[in-house]
Protein backbone atom coordinates (compact mmCIF):
# COMPACT_ATOMS: atom_id res chain seq x y z
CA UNK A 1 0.00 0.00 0.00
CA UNK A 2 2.67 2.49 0.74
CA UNK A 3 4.63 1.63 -2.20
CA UNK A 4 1.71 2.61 -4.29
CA UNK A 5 0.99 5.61 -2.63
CA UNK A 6 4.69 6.54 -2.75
CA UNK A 7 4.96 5.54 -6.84
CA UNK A 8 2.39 7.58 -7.75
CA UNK A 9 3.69 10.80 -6.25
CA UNK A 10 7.36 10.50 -7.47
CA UNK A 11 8.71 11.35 -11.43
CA UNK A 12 10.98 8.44 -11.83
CA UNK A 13 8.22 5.63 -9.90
CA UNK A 14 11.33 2.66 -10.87
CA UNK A 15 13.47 4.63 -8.42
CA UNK A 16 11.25 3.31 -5.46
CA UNK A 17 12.67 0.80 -3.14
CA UNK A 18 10.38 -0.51 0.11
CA UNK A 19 12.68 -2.07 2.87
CA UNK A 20 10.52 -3.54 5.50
CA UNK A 21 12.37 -4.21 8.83
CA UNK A 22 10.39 -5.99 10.82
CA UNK A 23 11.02 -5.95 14.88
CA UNK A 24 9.50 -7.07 18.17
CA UNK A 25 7.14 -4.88 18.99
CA UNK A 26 6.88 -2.79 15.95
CA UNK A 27 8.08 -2.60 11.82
CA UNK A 28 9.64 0.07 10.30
CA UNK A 29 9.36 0.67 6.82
CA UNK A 30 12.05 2.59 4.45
CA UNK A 31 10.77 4.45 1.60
CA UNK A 32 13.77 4.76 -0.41
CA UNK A 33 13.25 7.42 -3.76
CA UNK A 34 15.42 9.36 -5.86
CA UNK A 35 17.08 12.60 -4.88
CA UNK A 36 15.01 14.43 -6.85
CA UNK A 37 11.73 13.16 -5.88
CA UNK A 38 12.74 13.49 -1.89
CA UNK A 39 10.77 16.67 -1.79
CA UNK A 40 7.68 15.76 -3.27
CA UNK A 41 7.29 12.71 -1.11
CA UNK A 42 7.79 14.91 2.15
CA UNK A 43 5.51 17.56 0.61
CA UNK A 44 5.47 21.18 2.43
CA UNK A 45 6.09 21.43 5.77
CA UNK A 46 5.89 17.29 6.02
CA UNK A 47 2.32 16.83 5.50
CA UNK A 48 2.77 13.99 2.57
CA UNK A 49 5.05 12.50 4.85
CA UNK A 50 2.69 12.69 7.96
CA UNK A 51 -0.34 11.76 5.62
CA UNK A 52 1.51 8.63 4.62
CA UNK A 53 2.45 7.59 8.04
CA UNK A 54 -1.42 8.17 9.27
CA UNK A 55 -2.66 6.22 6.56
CA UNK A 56 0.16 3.11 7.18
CA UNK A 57 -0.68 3.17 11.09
CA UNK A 58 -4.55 3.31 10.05
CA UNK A 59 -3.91 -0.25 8.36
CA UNK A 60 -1.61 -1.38 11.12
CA UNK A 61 -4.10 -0.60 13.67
CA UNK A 62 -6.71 -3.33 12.17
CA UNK A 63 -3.74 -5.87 13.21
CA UNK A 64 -3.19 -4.24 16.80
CA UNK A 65 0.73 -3.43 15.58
CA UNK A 66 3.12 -0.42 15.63
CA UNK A 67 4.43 0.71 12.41
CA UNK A 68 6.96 3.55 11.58
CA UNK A 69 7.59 4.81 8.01
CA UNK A 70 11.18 6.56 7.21
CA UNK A 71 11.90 8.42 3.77
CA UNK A 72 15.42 8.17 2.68
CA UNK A 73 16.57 9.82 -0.14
């Protein structure tokens, strides 16, 4: 789900890589894009970013886990 979300935003969609690191009590999730794209993914002020990570803990919640979403350029 986030890597759709996240592919339609960006220019250059191929550049998207999803690592999922799954942990004990929670999974983390890096959204990895291209340089240029970095901005558009964050959005102003953060509120792509912040939308994305409300939408991936919406989900999460159905499943009673934690999840944490970082964007790395």
């Amino acid at each position: 789900m986030i890597e759709y979300l996240v592919k339609e935003l960006v220019d250059e969609p191929d550049q998207v890589v999803i690592n999922e690191l799954p942990g004990e009590e929670s999974t983390t999730y890096e959204v990895r894009v291209a340089p240029g794209d970095l901005g558009k993914v964050i959005g102003k002020q953060g509120r792509i970013a912040n939308a994305l990570r409300t939408v991936a803990k919406a989900v999460a919640m159905k499943d009673k886990k934690k999840v944490y979403v970082e964007i790395i350029a």
